[in-house]
Protein backbone atom coordinates (compact mmCIF):
# COMPACT_ATOMS: atom_id res chain seq x y z
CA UNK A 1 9.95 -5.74 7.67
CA UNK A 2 7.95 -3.78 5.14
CA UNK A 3 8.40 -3.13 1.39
CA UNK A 4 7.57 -0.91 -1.00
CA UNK A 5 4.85 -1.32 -3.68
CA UNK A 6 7.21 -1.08 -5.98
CA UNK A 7 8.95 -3.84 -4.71
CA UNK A 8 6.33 -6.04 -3.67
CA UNK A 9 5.37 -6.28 -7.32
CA UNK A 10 8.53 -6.61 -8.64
CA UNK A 11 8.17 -10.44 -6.54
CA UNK A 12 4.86 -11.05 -7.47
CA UNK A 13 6.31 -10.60 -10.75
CA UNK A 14 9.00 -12.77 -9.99
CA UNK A 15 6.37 -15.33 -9.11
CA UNK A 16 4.00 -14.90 -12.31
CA UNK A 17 1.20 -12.83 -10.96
CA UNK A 18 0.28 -9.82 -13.20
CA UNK A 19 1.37 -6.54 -12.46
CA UNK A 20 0.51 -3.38 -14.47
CA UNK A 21 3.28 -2.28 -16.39
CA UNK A 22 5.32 0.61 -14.30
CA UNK A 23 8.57 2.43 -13.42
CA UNK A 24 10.01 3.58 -10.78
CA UNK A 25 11.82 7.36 -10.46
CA UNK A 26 13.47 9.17 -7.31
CA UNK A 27 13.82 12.57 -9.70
CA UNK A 28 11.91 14.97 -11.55
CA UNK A 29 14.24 14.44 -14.47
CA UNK A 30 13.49 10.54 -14.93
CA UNK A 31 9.64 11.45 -15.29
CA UNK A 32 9.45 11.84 -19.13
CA UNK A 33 11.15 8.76 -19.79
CA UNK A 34 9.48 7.06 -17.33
CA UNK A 35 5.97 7.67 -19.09
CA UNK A 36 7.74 7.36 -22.66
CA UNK A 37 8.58 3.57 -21.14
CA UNK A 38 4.65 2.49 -19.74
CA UNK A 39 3.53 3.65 -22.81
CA UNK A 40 -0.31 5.49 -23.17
CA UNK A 41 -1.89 8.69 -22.87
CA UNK A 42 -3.28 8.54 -19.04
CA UNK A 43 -0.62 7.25 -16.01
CA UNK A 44 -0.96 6.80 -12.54
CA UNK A 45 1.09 8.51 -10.25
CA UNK A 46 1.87 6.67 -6.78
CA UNK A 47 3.73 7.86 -3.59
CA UNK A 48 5.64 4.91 -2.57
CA UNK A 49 5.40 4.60 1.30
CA UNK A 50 5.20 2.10 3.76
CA UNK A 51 1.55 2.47 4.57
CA UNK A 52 -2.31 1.89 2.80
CA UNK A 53 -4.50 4.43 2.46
CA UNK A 54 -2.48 6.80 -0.26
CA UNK A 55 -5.14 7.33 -2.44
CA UNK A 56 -7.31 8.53 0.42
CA UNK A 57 -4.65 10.79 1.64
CA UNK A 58 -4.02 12.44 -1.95
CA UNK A 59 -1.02 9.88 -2.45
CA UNK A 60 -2.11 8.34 -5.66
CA UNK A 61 -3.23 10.23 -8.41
CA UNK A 62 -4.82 9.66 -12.28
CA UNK A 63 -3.14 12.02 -14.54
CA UNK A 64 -4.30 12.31 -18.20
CA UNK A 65 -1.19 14.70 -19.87
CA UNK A 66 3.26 14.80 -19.23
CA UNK A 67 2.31 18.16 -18.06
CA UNK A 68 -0.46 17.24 -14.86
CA UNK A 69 2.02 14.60 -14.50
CA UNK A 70 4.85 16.69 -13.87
CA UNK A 71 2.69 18.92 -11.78
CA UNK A 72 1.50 16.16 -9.12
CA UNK A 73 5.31 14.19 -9.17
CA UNK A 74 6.10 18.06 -8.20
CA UNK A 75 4.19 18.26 -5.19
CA UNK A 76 4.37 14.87 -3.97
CA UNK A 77 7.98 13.77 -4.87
CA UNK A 78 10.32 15.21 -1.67
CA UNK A 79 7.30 15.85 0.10
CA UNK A 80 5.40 13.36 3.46
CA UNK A 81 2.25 11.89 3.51
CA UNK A 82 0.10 10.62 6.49
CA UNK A 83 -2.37 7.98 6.50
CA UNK A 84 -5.09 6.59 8.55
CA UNK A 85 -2.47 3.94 8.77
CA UNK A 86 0.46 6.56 9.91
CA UNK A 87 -1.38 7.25 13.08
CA UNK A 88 -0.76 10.87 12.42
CA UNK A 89 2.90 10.41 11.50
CA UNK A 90 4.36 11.81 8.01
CA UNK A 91 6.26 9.37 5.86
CA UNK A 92 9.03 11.12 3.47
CA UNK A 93 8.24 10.44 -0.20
CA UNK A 94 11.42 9.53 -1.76
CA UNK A 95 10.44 7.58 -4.85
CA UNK A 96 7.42 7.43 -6.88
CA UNK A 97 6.12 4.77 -9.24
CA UNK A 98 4.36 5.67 -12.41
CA UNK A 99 2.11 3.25 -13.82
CA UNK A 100 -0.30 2.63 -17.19
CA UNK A 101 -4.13 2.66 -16.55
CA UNK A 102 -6.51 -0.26 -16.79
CA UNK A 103 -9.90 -0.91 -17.86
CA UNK A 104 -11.00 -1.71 -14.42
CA UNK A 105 -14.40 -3.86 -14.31
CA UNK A 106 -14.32 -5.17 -10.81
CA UNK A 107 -12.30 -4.72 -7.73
CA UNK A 108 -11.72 -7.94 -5.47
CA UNK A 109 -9.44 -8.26 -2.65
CA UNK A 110 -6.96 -10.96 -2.04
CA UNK A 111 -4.77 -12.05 1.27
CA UNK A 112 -2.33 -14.37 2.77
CA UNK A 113 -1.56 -14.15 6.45
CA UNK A 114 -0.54 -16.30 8.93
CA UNK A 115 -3.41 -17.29 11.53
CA UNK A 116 -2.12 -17.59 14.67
CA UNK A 117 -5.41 -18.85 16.07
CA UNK A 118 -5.35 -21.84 13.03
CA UNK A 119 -1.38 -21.97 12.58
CA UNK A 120 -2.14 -22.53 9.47
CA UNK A 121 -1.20 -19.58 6.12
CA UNK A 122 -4.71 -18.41 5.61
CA UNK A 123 -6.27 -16.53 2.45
CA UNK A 124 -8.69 -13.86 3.19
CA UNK A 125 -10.69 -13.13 0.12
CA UNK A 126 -13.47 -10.92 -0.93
CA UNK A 127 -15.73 -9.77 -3.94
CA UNK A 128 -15.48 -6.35 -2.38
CA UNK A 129 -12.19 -4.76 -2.76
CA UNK A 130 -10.69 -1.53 -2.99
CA UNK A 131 -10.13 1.75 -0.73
CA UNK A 132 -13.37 0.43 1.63
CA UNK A 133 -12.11 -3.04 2.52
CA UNK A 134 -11.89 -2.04 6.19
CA UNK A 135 -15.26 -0.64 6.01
CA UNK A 136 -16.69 -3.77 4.47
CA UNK A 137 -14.67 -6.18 7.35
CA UNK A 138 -16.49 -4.12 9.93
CA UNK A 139 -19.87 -3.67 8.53
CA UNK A 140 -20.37 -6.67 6.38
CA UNK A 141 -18.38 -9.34 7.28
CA UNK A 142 -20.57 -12.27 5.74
CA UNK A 143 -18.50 -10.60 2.31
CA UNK A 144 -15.25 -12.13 3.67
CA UNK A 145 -14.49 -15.25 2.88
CA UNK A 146 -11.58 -17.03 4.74
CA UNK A 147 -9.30 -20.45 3.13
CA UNK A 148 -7.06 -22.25 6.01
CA UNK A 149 -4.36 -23.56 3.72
CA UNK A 150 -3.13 -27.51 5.42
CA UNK A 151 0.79 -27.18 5.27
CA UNK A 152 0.53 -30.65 4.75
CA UNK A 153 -0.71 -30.68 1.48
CA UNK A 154 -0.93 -26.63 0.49
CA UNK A 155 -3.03 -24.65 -1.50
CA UNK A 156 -5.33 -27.47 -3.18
CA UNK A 157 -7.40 -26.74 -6.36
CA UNK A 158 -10.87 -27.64 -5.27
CA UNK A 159 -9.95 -24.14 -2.79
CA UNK A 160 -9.02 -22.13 -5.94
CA UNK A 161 -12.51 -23.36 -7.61
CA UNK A 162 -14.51 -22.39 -4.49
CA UNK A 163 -12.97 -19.07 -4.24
CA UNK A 164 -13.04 -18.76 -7.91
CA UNK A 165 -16.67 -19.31 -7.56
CA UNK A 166 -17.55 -17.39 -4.75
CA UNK A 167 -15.75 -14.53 -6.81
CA UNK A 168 -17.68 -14.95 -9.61
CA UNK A 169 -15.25 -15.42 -12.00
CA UNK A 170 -15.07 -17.15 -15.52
CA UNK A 171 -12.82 -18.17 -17.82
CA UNK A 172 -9.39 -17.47 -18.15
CA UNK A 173 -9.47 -15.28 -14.91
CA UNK A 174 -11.01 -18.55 -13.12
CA UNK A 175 -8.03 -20.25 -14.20
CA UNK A 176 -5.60 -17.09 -13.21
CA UNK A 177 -6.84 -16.66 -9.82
CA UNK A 178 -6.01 -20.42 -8.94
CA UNK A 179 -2.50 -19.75 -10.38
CA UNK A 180 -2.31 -16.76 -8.57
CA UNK A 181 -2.88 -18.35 -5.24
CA UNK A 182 -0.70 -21.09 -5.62
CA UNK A 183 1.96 -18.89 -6.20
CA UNK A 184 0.65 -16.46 -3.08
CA UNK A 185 1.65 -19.53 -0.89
CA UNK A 186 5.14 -20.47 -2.79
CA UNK A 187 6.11 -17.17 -2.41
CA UNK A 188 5.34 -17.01 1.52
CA UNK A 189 7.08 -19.83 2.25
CA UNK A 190 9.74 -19.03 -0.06
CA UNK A 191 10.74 -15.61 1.27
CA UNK A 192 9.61 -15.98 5.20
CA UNK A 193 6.28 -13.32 4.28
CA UNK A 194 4.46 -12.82 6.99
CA UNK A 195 1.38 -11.30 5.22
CA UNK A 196 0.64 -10.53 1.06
CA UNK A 197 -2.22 -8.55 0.00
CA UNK A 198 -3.50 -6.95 -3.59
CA UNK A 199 -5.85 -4.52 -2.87
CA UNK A 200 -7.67 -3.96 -4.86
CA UNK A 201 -7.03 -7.21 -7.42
CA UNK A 202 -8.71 -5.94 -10.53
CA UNK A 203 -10.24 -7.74 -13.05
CA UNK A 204 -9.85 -5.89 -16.70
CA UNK A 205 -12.17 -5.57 -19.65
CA UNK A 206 -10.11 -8.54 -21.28
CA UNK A 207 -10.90 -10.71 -18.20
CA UNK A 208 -7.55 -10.48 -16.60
CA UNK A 209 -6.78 -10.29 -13.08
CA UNK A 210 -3.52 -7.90 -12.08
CA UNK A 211 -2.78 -6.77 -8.70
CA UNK A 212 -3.31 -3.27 -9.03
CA UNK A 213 -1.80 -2.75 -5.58
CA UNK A 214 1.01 -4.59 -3.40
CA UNK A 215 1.46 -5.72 0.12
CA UNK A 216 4.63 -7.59 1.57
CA UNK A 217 5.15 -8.21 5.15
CA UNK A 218 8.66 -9.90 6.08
CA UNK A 219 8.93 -12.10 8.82
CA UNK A 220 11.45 -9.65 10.51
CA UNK A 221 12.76 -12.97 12.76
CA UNK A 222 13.99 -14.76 9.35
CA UNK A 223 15.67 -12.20 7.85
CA UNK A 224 18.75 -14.01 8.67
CA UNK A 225 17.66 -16.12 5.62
CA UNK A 226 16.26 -13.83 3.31
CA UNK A 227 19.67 -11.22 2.65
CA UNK A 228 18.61 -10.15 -0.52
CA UNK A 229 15.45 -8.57 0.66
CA UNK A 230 17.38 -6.54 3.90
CA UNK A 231 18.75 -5.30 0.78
CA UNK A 232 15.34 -3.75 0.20
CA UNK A 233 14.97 -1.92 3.21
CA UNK A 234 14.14 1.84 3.61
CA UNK A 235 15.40 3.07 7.21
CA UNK A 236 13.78 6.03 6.17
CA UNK A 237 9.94 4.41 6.39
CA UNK A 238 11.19 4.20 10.09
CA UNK A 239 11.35 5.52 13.48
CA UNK A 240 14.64 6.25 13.49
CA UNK A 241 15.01 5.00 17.45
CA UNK A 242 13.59 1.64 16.33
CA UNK A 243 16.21 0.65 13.34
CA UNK A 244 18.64 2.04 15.53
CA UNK A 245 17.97 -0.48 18.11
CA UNK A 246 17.16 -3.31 15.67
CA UNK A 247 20.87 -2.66 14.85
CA UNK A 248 21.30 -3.91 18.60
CA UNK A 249 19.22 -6.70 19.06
CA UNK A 250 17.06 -4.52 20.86
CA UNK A 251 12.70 -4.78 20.73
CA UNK A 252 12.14 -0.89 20.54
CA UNK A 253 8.75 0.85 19.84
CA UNK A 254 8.62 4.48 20.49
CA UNK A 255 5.39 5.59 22.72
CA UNK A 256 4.02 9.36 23.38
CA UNK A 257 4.55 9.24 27.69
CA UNK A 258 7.51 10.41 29.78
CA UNK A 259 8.59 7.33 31.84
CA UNK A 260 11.04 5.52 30.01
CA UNK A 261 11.16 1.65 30.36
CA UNK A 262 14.22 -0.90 30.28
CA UNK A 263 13.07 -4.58 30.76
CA UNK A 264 14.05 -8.29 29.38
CA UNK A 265 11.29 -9.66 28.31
CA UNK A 266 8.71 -8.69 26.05
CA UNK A 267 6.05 -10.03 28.56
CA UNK A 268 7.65 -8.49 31.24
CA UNK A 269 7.65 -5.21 29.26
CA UNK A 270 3.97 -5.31 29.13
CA UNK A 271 2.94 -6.09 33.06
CA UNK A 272 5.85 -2.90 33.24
CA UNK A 273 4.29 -0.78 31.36
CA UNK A 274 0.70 -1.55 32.70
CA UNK A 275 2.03 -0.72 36.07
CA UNK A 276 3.18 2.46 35.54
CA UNK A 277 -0.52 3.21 33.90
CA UNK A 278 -2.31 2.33 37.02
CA UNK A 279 -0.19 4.30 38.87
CA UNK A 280 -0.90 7.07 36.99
CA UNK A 281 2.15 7.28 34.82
CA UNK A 282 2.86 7.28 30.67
CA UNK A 283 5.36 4.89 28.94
CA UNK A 284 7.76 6.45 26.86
CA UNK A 285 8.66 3.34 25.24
CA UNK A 286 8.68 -0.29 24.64
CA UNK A 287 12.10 -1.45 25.07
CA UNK A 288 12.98 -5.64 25.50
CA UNK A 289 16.86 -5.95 26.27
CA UNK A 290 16.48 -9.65 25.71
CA UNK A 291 18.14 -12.42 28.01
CA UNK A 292 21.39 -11.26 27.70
CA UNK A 293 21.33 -8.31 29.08
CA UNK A 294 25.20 -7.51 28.66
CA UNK A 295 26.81 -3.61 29.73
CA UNK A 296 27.09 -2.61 26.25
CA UNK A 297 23.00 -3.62 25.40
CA UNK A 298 22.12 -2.16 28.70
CA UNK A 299 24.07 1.21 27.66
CA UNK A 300 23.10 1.55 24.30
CA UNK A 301 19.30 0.74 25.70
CA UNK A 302 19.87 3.85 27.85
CA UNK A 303 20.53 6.18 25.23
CA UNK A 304 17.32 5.07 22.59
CA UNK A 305 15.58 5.91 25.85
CA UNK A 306 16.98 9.20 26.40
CA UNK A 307 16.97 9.91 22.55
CA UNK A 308 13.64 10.99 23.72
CA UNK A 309 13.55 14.82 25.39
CA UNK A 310 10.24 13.95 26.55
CA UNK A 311 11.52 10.87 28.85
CA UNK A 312 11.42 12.51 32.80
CA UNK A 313 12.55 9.21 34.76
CA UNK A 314 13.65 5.46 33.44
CA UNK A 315 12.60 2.36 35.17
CA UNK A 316 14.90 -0.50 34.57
CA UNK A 317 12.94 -3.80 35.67
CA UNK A 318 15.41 -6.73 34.88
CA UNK A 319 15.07 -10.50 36.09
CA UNK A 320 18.51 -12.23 36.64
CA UNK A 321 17.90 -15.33 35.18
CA UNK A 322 20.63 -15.95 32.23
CA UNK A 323 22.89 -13.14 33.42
CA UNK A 324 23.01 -12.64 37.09
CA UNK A 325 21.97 -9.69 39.28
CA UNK A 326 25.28 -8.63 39.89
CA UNK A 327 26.40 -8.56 36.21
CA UNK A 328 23.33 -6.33 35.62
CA UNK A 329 24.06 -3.77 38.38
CA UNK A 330 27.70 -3.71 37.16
CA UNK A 331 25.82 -3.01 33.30
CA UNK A 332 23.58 -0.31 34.54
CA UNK A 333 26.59 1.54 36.72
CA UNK A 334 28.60 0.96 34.12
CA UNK A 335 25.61 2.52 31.19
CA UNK A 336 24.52 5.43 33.92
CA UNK A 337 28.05 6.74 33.58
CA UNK A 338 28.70 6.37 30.36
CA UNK A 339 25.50 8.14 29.11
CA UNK A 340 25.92 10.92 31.86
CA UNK A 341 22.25 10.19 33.18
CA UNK A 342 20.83 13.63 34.59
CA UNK A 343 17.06 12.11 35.60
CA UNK A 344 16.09 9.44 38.11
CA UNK A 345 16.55 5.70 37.26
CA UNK A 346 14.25 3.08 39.32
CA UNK A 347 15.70 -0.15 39.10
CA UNK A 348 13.94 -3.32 40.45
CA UNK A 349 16.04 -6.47 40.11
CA UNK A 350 15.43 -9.91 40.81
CA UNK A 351 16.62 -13.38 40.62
CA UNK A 352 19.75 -14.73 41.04
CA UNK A 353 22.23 -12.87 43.18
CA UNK A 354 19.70 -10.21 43.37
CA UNK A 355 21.19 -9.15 46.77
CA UNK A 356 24.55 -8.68 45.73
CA UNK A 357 23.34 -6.67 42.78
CA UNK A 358 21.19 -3.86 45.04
CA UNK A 359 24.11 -3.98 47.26
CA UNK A 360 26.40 -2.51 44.00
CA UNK A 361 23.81 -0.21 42.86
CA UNK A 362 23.77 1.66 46.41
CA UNK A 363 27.20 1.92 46.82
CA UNK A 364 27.74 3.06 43.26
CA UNK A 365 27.05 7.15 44.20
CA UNK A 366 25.07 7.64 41.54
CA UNK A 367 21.13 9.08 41.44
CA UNK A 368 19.86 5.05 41.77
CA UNK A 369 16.76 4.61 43.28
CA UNK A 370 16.07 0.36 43.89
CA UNK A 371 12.51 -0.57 44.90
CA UNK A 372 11.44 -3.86 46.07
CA UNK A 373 9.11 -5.62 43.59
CA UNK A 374 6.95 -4.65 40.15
CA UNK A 375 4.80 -2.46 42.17
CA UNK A 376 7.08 -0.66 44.37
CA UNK A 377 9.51 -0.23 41.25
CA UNK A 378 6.01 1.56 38.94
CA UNK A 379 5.09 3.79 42.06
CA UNK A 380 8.51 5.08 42.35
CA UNK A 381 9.25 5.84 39.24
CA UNK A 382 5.80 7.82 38.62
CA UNK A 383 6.65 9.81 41.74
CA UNK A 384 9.94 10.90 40.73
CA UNK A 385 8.79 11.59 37.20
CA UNK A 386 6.68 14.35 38.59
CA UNK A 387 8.83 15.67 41.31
């Protein structure tokens, strides 16, 4: 789960790392007192959405009078905003965050992430922040510096001194960064974060480090935990199909094809939706039922797929291993009339009772087509979506 910058710093704030001084307003008619509150003669003017890349995309703008700052909250409040991080998709901008200016000597760049390859919490760090960290990750990677963080012991300080060193920094902002990465890794493990980042972390004329920007990734399995931050969620940031079916317990991820695909299993999904690629079809989705493929999951899977007018034929590819075949078949007859179905459905079961679960699926007198095995399930289905 994602947050907004807004929110992300009001946590790091919570956790004593320096944030400019902002606010936050969802209406034309809270901007006056908003820049009466940070105080100054110059703001900065922020789209909050869930993606990087605003100030490329026009989303973050340096305004220097009430009146160009009433102009740009204008045209950007109410308004979308793409990204090279949107792949091409708009994001509504319902809230923007107006905050002072600093006197910005040096931009750095500072991450937490959990390495998978490691399984350790990992700080990826570099002298070279800012809009062109991407560029400098591809191009010169020697600038990024990596710190595997033991969760036996945590963050230790001789790590802050070499990153402090390798940053170049002096003084009190020596001292600041080490702070500021101890309390990067409290905050991880304290709120199940899956991945922090300030970029750009900018170091002021006073030598003072404030995360100018703010990143939060939630660990969207240990939310369970964490209810005050589902509090923080914006559906709207979202593919509407997708919180739908997190609502479910459903893995959905919208795709741009026409065969739609119901599997348990998220590596099941995958060899599924490979299939139907070498056979010359196009995924519609991404959709993991999970073990428990119950009638009401298997029915409310149906209709995220068909929530799509694109979606020409479904294949449902389900192995019987916690709930039998039969139980499935009944689900799917069960779903197919309840949804109405008007396009093919390929359905490939297997496991236990597997039999006894084709045998209810043709006798059923619905539009049903079984096929026998992975392969013969993707060929079907790619046929029928272009009859």
């Amino acid at each position: 789960m994602n947050l907004h910058e807004y929110q992300s710093k009001a946590l790091f704030s919570d956790y004593g790392i320096a944030v400019p001084k902002g606010e936050l307003i969802t209406d034309l008619n809270q901007l006056q007192q908003a820049l009466t509150n940070v105080g100054g003669d110059a703001w900065v003017v922020k789209a909050q959405i869930h993606a990087g890349a605003r100030g490329k995309a026009g989303g973050v703008k340096l305004v220097k009078s009430a009146d160009e700052a009433k102009q740009v909250a204008s045209e950007l409040l109410g308004s979308s905003l793409a990204t090279i991080q949107t792949a091409g998709k708009k994001l509504p901008i319902n809230s923007l965050l107006i905050e002072q200016t600093l006197d910005i000597q040096a931009e750095l760049y500072l991450s937490l992430l959990v390495d998978r390859v490691s399984r350790t919490h990992t700080f990826v760090i570099s002298a070279a922040g800012g809009m062109d960290i991407e560029e400098v990750a591809e191009k010169t990677p020697e600038k990024i510096i990596s710190v595997h963080i033991d969760p036996t012991v945590g963050v230790m300080p001789y790590q802050c001194r070499e990153v402090g060193f390798a940053l170049g920094l002096k003084a009190s902002a020596f001292k600041q960064l080490g702070q500021m990465m101890q309390a990067f890794y409290k905050l991880a493990l304290d709120k199940d974060v899956s991945q922090l980042e300030i970029n750009p972390l900018v170091l002021t004329g006073d030598n003072e480090l404030f995360a100018l920007d703010a990143k939060v990734n939630i660990d969207s399995n240990a939310l369970y935990r964490q209810p005050a931050l589902v509090e923080m969620r914006d559906f709207s940031q979202e593919d509407e199909r997708e919180a739908k079916a997190s609502e479910h317990q459903l893995n959905y991820i919208a795709l741009d094809g026409d065969i739609g695909c119901m599997v348990n299993g998220a590596g099941l999904a995958m060899a599924t939706m490979d299939l139907i690629k070498l056979n010359g079809g196009n995924p519609a989705n991404f959709l993991d039922v999970g073990g428990g493929a119950t009638p009401a999951r298997v029915a409310e899977a149906f209709k995220l797929i068909l929530s799509s007018e694109d979606v020409k034929s479904i294949l449902v590819n389900i192995f019987g291993g916690i709930v039998r075949c039969d139980l499935i078949a009944e689900g799917i007859i069960q779903a197919v009339q309840e949804v109405g179905l008007s396009i093919p459905v390929v359905v490939r079961l297997e496991g236990t009772n597997v039999e006894l679960g084709k045998q209810k699926l043709a006798q059923s007198g619905l539009d049903i087509i079984t096929a026998d095995g992975l392969a013969d399930a993707a060929k079907k289905v790619v046929e029928v979506a272009g009859a």
